[in-house]
C-alpha atoms as a PDB file:
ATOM      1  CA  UNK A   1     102.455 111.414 104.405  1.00  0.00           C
ATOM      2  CA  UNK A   2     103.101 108.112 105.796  1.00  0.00           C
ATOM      3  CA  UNK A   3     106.159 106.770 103.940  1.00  0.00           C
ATOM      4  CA  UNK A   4     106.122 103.563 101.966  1.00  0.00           C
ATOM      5  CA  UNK A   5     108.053 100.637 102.965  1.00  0.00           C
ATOM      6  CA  UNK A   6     110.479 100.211 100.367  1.00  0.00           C
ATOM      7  CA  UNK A   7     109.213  96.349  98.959  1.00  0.00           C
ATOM      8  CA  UNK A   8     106.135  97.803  97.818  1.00  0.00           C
ATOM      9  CA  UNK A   9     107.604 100.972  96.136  1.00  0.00           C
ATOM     10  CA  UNK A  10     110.261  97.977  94.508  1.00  0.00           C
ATOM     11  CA  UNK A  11     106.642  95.837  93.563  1.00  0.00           C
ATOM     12  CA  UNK A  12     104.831  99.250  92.462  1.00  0.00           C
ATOM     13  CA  UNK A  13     107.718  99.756  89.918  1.00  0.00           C
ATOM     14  CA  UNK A  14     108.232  96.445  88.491  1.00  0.00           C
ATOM     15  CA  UNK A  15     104.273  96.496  87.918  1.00  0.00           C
ATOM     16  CA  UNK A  16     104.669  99.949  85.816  1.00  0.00           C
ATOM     17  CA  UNK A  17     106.976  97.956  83.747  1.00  0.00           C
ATOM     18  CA  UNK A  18     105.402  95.049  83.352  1.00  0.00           C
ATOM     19  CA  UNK A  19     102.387  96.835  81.866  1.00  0.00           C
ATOM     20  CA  UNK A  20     104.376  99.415  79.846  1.00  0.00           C
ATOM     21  CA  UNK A  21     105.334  96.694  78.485  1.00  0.00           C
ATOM     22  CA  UNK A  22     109.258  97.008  79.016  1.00  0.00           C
ATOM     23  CA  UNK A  23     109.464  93.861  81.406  1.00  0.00           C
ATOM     24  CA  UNK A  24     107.979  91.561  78.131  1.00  0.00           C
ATOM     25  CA  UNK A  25     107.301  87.676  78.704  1.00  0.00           C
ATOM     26  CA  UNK A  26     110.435  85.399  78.585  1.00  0.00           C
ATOM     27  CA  UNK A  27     112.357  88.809  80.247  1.00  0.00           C
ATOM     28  CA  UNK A  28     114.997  87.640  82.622  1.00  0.00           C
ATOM     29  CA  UNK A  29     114.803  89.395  85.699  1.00  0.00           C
ATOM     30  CA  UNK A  30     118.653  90.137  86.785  1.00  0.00           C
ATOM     31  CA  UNK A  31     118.366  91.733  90.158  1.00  0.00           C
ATOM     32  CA  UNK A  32     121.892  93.724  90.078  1.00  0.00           C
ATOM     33  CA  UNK A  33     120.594  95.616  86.772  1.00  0.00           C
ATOM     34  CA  UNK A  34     116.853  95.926  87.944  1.00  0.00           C
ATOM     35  CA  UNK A  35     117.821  97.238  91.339  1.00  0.00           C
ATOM     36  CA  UNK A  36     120.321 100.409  89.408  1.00  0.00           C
ATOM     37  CA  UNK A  37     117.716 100.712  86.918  1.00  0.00           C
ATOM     38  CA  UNK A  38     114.781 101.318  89.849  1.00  0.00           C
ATOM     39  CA  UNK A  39     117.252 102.556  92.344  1.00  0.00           C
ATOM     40  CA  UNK A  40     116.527 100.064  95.108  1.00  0.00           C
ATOM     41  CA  UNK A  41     118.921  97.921  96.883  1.00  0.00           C
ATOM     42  CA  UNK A  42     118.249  94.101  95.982  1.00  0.00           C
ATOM     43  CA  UNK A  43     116.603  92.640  99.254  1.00  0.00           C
ATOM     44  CA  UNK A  44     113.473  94.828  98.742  1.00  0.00           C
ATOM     45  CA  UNK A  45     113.309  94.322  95.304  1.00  0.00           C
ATOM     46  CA  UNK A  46     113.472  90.079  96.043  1.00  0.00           C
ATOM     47  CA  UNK A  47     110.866  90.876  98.326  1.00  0.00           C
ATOM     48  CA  UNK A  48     108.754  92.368  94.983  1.00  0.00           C
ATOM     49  CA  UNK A  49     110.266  89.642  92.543  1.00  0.00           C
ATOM     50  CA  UNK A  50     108.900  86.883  95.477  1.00  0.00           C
ATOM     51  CA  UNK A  51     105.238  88.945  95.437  1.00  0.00           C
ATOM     52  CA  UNK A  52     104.994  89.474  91.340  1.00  0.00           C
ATOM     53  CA  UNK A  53     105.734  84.884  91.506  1.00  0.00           C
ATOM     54  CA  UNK A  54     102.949  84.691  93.813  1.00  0.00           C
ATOM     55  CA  UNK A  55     100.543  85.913  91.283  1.00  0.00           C
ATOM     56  CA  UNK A  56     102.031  84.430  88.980  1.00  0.00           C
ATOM     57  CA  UNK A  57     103.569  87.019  87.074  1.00  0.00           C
ATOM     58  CA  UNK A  58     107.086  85.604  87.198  1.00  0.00           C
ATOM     59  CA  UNK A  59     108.502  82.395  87.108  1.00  0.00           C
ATOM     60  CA  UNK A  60     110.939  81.298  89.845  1.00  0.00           C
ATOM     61  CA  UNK A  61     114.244  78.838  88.941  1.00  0.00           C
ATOM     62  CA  UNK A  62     116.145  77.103  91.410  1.00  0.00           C
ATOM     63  CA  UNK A  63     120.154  78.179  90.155  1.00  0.00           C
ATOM     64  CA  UNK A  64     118.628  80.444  87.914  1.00  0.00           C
ATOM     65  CA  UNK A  65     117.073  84.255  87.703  1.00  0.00           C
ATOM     66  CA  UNK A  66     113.650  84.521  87.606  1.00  0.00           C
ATOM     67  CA  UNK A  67     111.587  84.871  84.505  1.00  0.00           C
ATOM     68  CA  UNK A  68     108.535  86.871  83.440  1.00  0.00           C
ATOM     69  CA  UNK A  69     105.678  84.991  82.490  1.00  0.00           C
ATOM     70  CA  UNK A  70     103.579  85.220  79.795  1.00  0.00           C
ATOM     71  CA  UNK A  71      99.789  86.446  81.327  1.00  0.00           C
ATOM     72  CA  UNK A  72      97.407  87.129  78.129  1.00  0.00           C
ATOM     73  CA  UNK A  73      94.080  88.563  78.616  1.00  0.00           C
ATOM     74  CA  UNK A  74      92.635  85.179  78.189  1.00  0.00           C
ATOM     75  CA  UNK A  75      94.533  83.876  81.686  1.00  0.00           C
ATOM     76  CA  UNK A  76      93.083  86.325  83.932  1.00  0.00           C
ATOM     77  CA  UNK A  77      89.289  86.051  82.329  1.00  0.00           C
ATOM     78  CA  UNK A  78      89.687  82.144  83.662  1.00  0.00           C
ATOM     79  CA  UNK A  79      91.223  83.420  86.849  1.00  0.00           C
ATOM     80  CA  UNK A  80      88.372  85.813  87.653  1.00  0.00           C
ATOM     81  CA  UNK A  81      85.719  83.253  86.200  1.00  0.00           C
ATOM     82  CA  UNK A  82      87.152  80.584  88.758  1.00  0.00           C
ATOM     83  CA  UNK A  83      87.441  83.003  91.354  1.00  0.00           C
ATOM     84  CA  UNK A  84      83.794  83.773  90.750  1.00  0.00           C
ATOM     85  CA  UNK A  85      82.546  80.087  91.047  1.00  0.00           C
ATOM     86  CA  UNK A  86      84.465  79.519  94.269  1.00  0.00           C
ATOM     87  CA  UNK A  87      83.470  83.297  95.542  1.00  0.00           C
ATOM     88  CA  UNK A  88      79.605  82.617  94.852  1.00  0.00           C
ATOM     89  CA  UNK A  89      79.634  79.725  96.986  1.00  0.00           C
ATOM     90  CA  UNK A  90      81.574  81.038  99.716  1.00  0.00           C
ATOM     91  CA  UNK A  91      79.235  84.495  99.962  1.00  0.00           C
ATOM     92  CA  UNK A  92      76.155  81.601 100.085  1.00  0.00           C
ATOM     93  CA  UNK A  93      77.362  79.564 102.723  1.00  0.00           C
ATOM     94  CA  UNK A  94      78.268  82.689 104.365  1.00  0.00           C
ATOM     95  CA  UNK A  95      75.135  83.905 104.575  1.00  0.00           C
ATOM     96  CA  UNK A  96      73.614  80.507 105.745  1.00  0.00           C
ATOM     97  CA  UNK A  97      76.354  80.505 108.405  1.00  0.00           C
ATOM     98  CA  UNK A  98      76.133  83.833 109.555  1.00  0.00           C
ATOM     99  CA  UNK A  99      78.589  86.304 110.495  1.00  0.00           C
ATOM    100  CA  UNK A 100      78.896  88.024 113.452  1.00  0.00           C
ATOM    101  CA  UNK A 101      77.717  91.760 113.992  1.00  0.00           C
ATOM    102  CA  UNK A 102      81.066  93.249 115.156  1.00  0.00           C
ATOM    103  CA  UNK A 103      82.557  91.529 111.706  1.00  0.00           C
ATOM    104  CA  UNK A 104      80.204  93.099 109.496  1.00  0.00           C
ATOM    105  CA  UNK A 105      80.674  96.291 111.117  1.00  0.00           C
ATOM    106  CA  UNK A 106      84.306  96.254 110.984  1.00  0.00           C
ATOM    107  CA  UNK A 107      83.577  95.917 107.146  1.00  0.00           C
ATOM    108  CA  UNK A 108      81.844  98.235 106.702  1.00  0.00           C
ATOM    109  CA  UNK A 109      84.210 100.780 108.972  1.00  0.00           C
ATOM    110  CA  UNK A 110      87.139  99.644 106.808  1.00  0.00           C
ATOM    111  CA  UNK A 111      85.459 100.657 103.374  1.00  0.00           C
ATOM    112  CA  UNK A 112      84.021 104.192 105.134  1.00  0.00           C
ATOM    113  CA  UNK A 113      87.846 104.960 106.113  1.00  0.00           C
ATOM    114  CA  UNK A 114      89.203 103.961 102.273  1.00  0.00           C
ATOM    115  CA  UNK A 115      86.168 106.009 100.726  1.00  0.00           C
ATOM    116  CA  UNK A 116      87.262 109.432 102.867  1.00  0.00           C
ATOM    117  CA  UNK A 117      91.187 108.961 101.427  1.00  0.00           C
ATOM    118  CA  UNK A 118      91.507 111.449  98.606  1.00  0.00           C
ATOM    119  CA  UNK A 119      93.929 108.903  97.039  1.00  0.00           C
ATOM    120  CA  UNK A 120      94.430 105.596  98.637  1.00  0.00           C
ATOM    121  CA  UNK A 121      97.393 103.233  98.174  1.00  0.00           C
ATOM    122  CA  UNK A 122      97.527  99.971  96.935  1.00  0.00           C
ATOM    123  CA  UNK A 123      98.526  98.519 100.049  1.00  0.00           C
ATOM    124  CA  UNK A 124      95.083 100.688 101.633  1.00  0.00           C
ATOM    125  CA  UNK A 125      93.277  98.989  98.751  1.00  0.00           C
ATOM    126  CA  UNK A 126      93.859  95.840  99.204  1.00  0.00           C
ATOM    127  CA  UNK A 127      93.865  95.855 102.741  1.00  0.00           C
ATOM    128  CA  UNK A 128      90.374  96.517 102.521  1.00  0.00           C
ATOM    129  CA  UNK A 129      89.412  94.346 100.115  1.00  0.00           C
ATOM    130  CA  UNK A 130      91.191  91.573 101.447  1.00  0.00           C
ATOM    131  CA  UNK A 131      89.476  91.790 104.450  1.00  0.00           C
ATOM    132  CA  UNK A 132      86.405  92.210 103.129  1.00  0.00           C
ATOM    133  CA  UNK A 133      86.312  88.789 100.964  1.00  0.00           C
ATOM    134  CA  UNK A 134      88.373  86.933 104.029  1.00  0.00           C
ATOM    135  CA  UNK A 135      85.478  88.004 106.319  1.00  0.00           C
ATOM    136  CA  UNK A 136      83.156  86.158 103.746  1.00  0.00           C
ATOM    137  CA  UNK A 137      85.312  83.207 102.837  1.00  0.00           C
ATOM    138  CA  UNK A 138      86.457  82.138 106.227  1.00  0.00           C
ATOM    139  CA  UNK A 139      82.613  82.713 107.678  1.00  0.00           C
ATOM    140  CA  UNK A 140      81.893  79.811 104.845  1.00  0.00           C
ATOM    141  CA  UNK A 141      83.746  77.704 107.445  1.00  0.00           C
ATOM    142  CA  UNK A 142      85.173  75.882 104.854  1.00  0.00           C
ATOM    143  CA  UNK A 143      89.623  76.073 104.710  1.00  0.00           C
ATOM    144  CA  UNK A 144      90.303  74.771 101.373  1.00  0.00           C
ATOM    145  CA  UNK A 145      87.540  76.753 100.239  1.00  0.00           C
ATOM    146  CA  UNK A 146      89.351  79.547 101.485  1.00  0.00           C
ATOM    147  CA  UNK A 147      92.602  78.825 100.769  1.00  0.00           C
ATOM    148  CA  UNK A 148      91.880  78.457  97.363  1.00  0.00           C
ATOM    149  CA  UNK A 149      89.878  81.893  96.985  1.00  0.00           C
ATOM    150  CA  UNK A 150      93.301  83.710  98.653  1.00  0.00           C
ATOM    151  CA  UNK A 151      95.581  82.330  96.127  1.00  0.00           C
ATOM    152  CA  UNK A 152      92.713  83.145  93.215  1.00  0.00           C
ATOM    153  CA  UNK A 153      93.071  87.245  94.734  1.00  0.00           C
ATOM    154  CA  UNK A 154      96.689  87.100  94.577  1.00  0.00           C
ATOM    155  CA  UNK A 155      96.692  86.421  90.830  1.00  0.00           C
ATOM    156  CA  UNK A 156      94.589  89.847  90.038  1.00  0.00           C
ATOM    157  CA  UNK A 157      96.116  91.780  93.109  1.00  0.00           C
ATOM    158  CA  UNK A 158      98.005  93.879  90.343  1.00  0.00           C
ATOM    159  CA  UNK A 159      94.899  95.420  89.721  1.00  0.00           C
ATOM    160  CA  UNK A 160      93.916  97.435  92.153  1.00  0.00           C
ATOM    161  CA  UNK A 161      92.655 100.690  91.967  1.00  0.00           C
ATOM    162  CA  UNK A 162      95.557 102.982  91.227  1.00  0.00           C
ATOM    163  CA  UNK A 163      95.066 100.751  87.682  1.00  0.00           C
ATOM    164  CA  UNK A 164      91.294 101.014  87.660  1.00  0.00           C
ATOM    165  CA  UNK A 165      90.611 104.166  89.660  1.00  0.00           C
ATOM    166  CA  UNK A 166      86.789 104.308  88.326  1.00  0.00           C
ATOM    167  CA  UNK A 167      86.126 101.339  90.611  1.00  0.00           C
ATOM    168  CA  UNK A 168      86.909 102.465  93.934  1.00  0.00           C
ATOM    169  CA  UNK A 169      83.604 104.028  94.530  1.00  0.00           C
ATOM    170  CA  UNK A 170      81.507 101.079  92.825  1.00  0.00           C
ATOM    171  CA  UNK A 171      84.029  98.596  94.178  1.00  0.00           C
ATOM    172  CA  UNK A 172      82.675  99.683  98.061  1.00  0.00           C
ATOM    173  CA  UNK A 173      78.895 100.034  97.049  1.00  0.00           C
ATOM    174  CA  UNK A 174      79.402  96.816  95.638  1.00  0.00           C
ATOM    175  CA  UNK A 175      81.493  95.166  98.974  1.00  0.00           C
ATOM    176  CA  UNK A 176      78.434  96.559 101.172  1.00  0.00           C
ATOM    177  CA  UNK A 177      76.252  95.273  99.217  1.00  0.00           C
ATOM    178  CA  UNK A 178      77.737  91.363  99.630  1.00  0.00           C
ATOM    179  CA  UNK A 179      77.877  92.692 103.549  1.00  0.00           C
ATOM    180  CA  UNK A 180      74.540  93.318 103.834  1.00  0.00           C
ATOM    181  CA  UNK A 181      73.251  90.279 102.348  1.00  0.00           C
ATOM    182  CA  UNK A 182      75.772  87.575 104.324  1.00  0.00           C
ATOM    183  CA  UNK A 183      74.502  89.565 107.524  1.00  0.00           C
ATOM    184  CA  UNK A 184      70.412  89.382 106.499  1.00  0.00           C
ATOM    185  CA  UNK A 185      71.087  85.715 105.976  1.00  0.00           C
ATOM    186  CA  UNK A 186      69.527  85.861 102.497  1.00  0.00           C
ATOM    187  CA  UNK A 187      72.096  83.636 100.624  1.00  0.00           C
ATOM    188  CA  UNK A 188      70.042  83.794  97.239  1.00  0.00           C
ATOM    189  CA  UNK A 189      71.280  87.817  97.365  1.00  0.00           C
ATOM    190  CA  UNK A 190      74.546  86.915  99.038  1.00  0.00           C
ATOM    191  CA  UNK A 191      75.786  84.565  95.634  1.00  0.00           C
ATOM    192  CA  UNK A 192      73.927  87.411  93.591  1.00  0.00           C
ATOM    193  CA  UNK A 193      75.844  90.192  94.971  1.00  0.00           C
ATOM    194  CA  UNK A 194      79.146  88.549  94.266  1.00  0.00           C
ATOM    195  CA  UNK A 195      78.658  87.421  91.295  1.00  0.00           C
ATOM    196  CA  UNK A 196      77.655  91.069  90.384  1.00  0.00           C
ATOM    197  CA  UNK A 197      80.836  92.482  92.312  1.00  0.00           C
ATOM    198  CA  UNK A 198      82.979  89.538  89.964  1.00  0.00           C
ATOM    199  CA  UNK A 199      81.732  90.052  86.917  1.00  0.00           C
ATOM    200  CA  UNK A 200      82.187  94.442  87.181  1.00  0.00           C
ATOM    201  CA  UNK A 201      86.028  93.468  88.226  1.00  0.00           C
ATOM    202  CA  UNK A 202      86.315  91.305  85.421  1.00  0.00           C
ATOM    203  CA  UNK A 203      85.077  93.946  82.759  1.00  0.00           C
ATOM    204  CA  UNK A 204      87.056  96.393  84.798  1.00  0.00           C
ATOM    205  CA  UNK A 205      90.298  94.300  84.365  1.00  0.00           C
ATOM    206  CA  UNK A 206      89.450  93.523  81.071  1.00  0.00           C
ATOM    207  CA  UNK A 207      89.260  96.673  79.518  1.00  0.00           C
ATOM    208  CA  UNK A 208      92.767  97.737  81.587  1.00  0.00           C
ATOM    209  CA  UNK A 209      94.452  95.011  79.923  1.00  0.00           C
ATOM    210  CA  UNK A 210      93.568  96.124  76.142  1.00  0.00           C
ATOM    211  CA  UNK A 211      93.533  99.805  77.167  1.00  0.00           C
ATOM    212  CA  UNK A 212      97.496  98.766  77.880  1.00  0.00           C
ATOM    213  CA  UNK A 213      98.022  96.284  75.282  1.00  0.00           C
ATOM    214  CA  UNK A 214      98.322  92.323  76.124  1.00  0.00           C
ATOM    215  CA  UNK A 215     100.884  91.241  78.075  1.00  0.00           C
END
């Protein structure tokens, strides 16, 4: 088994307390007790404290430890419903663009290769997904479109599916899916088939959160 590098077994760890609930909003984050308490020496767990403040799951201080932040359902719903209305468009204009053959079929390779893991990491995940939606968003050929999409993902990249394993299967059918319609050109079923993909992640997510308890 290919070993972990030791950031994203830090980041794996601080997510299981976040959502057990012992890493609570307002919680300062003092890296000399959180790096005894996970066993992990302090520059990979910055490295997971720097990734949680990208999604915005801490809060960063300049002279000061970092903070948890306060993320209630309600946050990530608006997250998910922006990332829909900037997602739609993007998978449209996508479409109307066009994306190249080898592209689409190095899509739709990736998600083949995730679907014959037995258990998949995060980091497997989310590689796949991330290149998935960056395929679509950059062929929109539009870079604050894109940009902005990116930093939407990172928000909800705590979800993936070790946390809602019941969506890797539909997760892919649903990624081909938005393939197949950017490469036919038909942007009427490109914004359709995101907006489909969206909305299941958001229920998905959803129902995680209160299965779990608000943050």
């Amino acid at each position: 088994m290919e070993k972990r590098p030791l950031s994203e077994v830090a980041y794996t760890k601080l997510l299981d307390l976040y959502l057990a609930g012992e890493l609570a909003p307002g919680t300062i984050l003092q890296e000399r007790r959180l790096a005894e308490k996970l066993g992990i020496s302090r520059t990979p767990l910055r490295e997971a404290i720097s990734r949680l403040a990208a999604e915005g799951l801490v809060t960063p201080f300049e002279n000061r430890s970092p903070m948890v932040s306060k993320m209630p359902v309600q946050k990530y719903v608006q997250i998910l419903k922006t990332r829909k209305l900037f997602e739609v468009e993007a998978a449209g204009l996508a479409a109307e663009k066009g994306l190249a053959p080898r592209l689409v079929q190095s899509g739709r390779d990736a998600i083949a290769g995730l679907l014959e893991k037995e258990k998949p990491s995060v980091a497997e995940h989310w590689a796949v997904d991330d290149l998935v939606h960056g395929m679509v968003s950059d062929a929109a050929q539009n870079r604050l479109l894109a940009t902005t999409i990116l930093d939407l993902r990172r928000r909800t990249h705590i979800f993936s599916t070790e946390r809602i394993p019941d969506r890797l299967h539909p997760g892919a059918t649903e990624h081909l899916a938005i393939l197949d319609a950017v490469a036919s050109g038909d942007a009427v079923a490109a914004r359709k088939s995101m907006a489909d993909h969206i909305d299941n992640v958001r229920s998905a997510i959803v129902e995680a959160i209160l299965a779990i308890g608000s943050p």
